[in-house]
Protein backbone atom coordinates (compact mmCIF):
# COMPACT_ATOMS: atom_id res chain seq x y z
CA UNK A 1 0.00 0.00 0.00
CA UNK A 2 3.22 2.26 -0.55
CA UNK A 3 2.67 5.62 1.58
CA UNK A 4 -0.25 4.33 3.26
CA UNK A 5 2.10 1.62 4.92
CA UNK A 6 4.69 3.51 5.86
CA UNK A 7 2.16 5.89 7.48
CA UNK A 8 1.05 2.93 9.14
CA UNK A 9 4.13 1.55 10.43
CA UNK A 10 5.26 4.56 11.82
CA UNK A 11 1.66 4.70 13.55
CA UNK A 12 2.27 1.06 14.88
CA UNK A 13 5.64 2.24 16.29
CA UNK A 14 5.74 5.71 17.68
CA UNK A 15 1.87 6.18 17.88
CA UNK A 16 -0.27 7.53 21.05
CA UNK A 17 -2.43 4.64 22.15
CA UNK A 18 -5.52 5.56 20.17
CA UNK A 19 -3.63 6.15 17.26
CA UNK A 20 -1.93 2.91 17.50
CA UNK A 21 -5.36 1.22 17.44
CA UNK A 22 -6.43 2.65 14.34
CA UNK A 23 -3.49 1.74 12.82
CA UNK A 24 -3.39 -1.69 13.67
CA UNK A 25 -7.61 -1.79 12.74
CA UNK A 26 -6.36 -0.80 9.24
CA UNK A 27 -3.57 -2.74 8.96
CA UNK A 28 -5.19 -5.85 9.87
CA UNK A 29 -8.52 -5.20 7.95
CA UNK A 30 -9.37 -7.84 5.12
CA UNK A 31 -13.02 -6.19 4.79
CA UNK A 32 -11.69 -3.33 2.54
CA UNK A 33 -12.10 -3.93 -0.78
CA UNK A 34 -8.89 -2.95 -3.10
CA UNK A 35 -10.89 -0.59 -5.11
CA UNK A 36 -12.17 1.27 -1.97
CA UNK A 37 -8.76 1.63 -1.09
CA UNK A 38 -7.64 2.86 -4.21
CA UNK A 39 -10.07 5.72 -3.33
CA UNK A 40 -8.82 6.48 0.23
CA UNK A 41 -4.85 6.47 -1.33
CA UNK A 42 -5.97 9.58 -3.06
CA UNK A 43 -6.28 11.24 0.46
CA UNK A 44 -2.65 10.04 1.80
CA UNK A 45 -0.53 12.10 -0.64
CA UNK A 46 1.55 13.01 2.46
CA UNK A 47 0.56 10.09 4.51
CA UNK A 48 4.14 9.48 5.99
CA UNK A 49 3.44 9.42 10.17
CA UNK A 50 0.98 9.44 12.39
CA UNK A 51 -0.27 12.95 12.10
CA UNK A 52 -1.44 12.28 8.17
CA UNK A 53 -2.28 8.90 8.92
CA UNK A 54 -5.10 10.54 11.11
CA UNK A 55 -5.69 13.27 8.24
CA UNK A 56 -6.07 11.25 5.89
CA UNK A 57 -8.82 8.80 7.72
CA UNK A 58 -10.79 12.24 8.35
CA UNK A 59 -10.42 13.59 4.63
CA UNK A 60 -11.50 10.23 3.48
CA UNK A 61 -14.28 10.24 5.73
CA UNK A 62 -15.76 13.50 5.48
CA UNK A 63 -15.23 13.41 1.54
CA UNK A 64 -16.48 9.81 0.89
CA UNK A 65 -18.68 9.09 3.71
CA UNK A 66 -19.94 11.39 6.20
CA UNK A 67 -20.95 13.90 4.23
CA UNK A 68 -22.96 12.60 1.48
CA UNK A 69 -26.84 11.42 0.79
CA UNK A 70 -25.07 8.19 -0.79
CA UNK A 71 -21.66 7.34 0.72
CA UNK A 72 -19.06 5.12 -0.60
CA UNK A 73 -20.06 1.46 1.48
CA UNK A 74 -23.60 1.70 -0.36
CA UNK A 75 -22.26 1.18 -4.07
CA UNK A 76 -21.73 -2.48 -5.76
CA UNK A 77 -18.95 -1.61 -7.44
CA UNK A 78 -17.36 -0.38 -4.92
CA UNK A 79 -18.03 -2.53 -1.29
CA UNK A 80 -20.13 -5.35 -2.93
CA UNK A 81 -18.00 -7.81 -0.64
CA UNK A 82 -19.45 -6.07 2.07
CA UNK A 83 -23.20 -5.58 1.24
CA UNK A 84 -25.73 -7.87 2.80
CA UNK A 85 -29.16 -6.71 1.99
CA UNK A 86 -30.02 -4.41 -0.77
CA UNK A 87 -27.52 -3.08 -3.10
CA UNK A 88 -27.89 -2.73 -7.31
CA UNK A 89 -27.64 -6.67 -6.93
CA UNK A 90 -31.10 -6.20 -4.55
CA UNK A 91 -28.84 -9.31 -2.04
CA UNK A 92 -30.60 -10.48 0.63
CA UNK A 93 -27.95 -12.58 2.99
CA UNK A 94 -30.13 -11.36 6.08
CA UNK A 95 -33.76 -11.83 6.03
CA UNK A 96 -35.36 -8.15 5.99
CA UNK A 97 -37.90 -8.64 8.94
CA UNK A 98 -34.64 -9.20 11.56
CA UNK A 99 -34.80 -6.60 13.92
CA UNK A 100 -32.12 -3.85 14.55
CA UNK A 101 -31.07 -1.64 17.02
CA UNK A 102 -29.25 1.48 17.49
CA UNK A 103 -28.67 4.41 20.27
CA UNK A 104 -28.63 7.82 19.66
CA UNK A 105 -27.18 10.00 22.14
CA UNK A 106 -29.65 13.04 22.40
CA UNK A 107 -27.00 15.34 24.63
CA UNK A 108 -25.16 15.50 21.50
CA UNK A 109 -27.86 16.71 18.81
CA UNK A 110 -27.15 20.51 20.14
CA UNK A 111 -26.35 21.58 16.43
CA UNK A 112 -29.70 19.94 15.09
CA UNK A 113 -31.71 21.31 18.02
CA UNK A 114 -30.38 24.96 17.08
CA UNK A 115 -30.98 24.07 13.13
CA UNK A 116 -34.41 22.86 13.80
CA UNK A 117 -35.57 25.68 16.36
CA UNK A 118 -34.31 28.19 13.78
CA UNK A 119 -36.67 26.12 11.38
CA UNK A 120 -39.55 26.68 13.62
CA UNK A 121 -40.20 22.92 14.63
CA UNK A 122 -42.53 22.50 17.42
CA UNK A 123 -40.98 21.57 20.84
CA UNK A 124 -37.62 23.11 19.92
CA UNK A 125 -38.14 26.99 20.48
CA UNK A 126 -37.43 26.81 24.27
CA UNK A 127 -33.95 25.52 23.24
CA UNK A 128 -30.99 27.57 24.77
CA UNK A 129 -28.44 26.93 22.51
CA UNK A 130 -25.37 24.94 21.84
CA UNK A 131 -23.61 27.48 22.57
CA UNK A 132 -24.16 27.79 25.98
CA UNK A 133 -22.23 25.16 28.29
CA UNK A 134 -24.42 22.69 29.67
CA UNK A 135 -27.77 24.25 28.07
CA UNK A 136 -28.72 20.70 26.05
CA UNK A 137 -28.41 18.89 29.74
CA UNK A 138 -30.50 21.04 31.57
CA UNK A 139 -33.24 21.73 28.58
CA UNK A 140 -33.00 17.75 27.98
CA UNK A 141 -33.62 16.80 31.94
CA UNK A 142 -36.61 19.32 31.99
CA UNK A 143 -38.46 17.53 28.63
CA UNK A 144 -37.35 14.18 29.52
CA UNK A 145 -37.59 13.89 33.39
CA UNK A 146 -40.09 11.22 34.98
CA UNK A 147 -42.95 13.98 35.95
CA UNK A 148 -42.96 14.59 32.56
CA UNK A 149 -43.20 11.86 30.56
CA UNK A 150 -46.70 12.03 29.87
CA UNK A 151 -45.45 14.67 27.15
CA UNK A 152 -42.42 13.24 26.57
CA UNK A 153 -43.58 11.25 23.36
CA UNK A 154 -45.18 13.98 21.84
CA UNK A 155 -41.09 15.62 22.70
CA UNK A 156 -39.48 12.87 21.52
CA UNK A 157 -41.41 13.33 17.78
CA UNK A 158 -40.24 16.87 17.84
CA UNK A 159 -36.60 15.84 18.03
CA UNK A 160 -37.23 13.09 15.50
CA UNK A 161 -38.74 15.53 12.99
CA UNK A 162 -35.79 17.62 13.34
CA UNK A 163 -33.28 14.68 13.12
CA UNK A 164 -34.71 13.61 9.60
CA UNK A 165 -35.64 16.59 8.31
CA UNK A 166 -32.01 17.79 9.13
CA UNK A 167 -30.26 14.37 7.47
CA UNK A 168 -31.95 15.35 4.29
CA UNK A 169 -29.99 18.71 3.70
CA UNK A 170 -27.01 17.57 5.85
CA UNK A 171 -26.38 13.78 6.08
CA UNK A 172 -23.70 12.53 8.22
CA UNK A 173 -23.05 9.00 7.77
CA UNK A 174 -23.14 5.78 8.43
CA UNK A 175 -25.58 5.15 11.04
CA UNK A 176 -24.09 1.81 13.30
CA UNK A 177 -26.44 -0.71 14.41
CA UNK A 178 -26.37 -4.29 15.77
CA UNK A 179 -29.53 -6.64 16.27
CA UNK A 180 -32.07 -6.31 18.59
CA UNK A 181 -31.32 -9.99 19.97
CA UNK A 182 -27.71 -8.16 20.62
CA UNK A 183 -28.90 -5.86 23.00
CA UNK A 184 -32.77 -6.06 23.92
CA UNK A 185 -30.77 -7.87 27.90
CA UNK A 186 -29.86 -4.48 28.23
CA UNK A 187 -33.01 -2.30 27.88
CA UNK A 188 -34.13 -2.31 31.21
CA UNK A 189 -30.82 -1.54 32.82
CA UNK A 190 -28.47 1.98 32.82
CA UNK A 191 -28.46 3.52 29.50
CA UNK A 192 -24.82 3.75 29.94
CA UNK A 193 -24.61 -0.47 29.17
CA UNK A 194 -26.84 0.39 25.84
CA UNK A 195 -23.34 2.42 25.26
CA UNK A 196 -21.21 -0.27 26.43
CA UNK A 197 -22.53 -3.13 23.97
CA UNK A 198 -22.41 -0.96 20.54
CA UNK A 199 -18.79 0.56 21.34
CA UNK A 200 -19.28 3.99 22.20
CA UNK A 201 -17.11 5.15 24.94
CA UNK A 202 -19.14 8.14 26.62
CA UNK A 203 -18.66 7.57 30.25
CA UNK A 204 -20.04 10.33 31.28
CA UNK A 205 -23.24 10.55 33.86
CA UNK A 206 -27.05 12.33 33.22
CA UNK A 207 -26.72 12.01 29.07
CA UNK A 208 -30.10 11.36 27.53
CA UNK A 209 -29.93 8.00 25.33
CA UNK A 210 -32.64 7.31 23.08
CA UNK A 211 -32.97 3.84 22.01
CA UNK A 212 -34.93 3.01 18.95
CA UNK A 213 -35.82 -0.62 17.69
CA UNK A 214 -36.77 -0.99 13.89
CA UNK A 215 -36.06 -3.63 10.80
CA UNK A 216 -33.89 -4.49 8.08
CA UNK A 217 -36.57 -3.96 5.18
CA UNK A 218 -36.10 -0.15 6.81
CA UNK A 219 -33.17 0.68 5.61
CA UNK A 220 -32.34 0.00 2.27
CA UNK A 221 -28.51 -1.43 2.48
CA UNK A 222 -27.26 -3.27 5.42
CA UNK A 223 -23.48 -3.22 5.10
CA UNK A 224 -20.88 -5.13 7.31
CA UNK A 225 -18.36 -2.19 8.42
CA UNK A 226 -14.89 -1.24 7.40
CA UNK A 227 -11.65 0.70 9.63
CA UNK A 228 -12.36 3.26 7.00
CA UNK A 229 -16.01 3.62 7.65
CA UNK A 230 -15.24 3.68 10.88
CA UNK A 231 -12.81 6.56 10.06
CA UNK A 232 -10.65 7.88 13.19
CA UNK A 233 -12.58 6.05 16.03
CA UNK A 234 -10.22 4.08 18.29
CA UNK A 235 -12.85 2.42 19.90
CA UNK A 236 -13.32 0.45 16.62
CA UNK A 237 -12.12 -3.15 16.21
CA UNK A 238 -11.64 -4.79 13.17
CA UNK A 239 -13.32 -8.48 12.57
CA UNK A 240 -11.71 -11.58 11.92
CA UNK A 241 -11.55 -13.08 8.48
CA UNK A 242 -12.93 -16.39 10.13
CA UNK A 243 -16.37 -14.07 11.03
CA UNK A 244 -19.09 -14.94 8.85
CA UNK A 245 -20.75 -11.61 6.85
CA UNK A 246 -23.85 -11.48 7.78
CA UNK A 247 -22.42 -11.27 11.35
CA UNK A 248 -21.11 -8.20 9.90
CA UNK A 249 -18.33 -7.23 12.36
CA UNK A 250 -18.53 -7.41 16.38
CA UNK A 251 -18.58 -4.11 18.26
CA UNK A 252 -15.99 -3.77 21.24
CA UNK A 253 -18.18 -4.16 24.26
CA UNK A 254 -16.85 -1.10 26.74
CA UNK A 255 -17.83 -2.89 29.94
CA UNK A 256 -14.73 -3.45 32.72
CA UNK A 257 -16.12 -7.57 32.73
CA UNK A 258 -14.60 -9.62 30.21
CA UNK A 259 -17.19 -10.28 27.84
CA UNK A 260 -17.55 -14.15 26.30
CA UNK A 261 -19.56 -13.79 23.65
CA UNK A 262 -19.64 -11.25 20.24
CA UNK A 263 -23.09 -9.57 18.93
CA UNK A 264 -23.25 -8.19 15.47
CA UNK A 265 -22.47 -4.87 13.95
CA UNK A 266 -24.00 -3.21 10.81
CA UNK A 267 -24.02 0.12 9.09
CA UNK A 268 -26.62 1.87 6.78
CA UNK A 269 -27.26 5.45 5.37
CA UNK A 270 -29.04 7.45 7.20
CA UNK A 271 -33.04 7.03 7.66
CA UNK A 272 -36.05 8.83 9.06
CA UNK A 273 -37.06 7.57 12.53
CA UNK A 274 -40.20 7.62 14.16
CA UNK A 275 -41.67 7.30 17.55
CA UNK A 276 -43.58 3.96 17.46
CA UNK A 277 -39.38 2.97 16.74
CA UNK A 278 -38.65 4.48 20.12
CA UNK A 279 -38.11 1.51 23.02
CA UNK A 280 -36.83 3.35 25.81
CA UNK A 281 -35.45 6.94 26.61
CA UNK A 282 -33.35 7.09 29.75
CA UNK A 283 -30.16 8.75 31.36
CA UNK A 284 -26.71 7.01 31.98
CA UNK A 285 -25.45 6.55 35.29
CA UNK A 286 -21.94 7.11 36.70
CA UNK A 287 -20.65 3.74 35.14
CA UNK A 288 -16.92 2.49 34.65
CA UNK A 289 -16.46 2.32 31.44
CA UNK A 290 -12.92 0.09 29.93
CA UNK A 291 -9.77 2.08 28.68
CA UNK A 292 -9.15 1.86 25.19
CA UNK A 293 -6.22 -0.81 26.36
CA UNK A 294 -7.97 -2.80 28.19
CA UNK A 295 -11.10 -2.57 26.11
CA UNK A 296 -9.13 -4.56 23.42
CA UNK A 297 -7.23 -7.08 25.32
CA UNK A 298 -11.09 -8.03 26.07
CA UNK A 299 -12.73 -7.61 22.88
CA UNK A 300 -9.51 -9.65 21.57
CA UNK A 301 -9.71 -12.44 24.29
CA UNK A 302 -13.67 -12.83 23.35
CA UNK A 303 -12.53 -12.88 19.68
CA UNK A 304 -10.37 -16.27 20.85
CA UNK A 305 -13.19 -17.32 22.90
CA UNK A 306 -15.31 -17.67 20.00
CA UNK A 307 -13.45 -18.06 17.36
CA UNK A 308 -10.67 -19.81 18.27
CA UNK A 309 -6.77 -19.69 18.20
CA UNK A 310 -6.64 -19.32 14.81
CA UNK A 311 -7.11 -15.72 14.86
CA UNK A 312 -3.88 -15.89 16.27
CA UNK A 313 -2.77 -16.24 12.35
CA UNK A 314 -4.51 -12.52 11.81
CA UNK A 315 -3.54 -11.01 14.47
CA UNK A 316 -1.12 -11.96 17.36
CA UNK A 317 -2.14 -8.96 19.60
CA UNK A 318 -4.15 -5.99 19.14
CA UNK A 319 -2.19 -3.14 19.81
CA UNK A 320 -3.46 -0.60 22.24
């Protein structure tokens, strides 16, 4: 891969511990089809260390992905290896009436909240601003606490509106899912587990998590994820090649136990939500969450739980 393994290498060797992960996720990533990695080598010109190795992830990302109503995973021609359901090939690997999951994090929609109160939506003109340091929190805790929950559906379809009436003039992609088998033990605990099992590392106390519960026929294209979808998250872990597709990968589960057994992990564009998809709304307690080093020793070990030793062929260690 010429600059982009150099880049890596000096990543591997002289990298902070997040940006050793994401080198070693890349490095050890069989999912990525040559020709999408012909595209991201156009964004490594002066991929030579760590700093452009980074860069480079993000132009990719923002270019390719994030930013656009169709991004890169979504085309044949370009991650058929990777597509599961839908696709110009209409594939159907997973049948479309398995159920998904995904969180969404409302104490981080502060940009959508100001686009859609400027926008007039209903429900949003009492909002502060992003601006203003802990506004969202306190705004979100008022709308959402238990005295007020007999409103807080009618709420909860205000911020939906906003969310997919925003995606349509500025998408940010992918969205990251895993089945509702995966985590439905979870939805009567601590939001902060829903966090946990998908592999997002936001330890923090009192954030609002919304979790919504809908279906494969929903979304279009189901994709199994690449390191470069996943962009500059360390908190990403490559698959196995052993790992079936339709498993898609295995998100890093961000609990201090050792976990024993994998649950899947998907991607798709974005789509618009609504509240009969909403299972549960509630705030995340003051919960440990792993360190990105010992958060893939785990996820590594429960790869070799389930998989076996011959991993061990892929990848000897993670690094971390």
């Amino acid at each position: 891969m010429g600059r982009i393994s150099n880049s890596i290498r000096q990543s591997l060797n002289h990298g902070s511990d997040p940006v050793k992960a994401i080198a070693c996720n890349v490095a050890h990533d069989h999912r990525i089809p040559r020709i999408r990695l012909r595209s991201y080598r156009k964004f490594t010109k002066s991929a030579t260390d760590t700093v452009s190795l980074l860069a480079s992830l993000r132009a990719y990302h923002d270019d390719k992905i994030a930013n656009r109503r169709l991004p890169e995973f979504v085309y044949e021609h370009l991650n058929g290896q990777n597509i599961l359901v839908g696709g110009s090939n209409a594939k159907q690997l997973i049948a479309r009436d398995v159920e998904l999951a995904r969180v969404v994090s409302l104490n981080s929609l502060g940009i959508i909240f100001d686009w859609g109160k400027a926008r007039g939506i209903s429900g949003l003109q009492t909002f502060p601003g992003s601006g203003i340091p802990g506004a969202a929190d306190h705004w979100l805790d008022q709308h959402l606490a238990p005295k007020n929950r007999p409103l807080a559906r009618g709420f909860l379809g205000n911020v939906l509106d906003a969310m997919n009436a925003y995606a349509k003039q500025r998408p940010y992609q992918p969205s990251w899912a895993t089945t509702w088998k995966g985590i439905e033990p979870f939805v009567d605990g601590d939001a902060s587990r829903w966090l946990q099992a998908v592999g997002v590392s936001r330890p923090a106390s009192g954030q609002w998590c919304m979790l919504l519960r809908y279906s494969v026929r929903d979304v279009g294209t189901l994709v199994r994820p690449t390191s470069l979808d996943a962009g500059d998250y360390p908190f990403h872990f490559t698959s196995p090649p052993c790992a079936m597709l339709t498993s898609g990968g295995h998100p890093a589960d961000l609990s201090l136990r050792p976990q024993i057994t994998t649950r899947p992990e998907y991607i798709h564009k974005q789509i618009a939500h609504t509240t009969s998809q909403v299972v549960a709304v509630r705030q995340t307690r003051a919960n440990q969450f792993a360190r990105l080093n010992q958060q893939r020793v785990n996820h590594y070990n429960c790869l070799l739980s389930e998989y076996g030793s011959d991993i061990m062929q892929w990848m000897t260690q993670p690094k971390k």
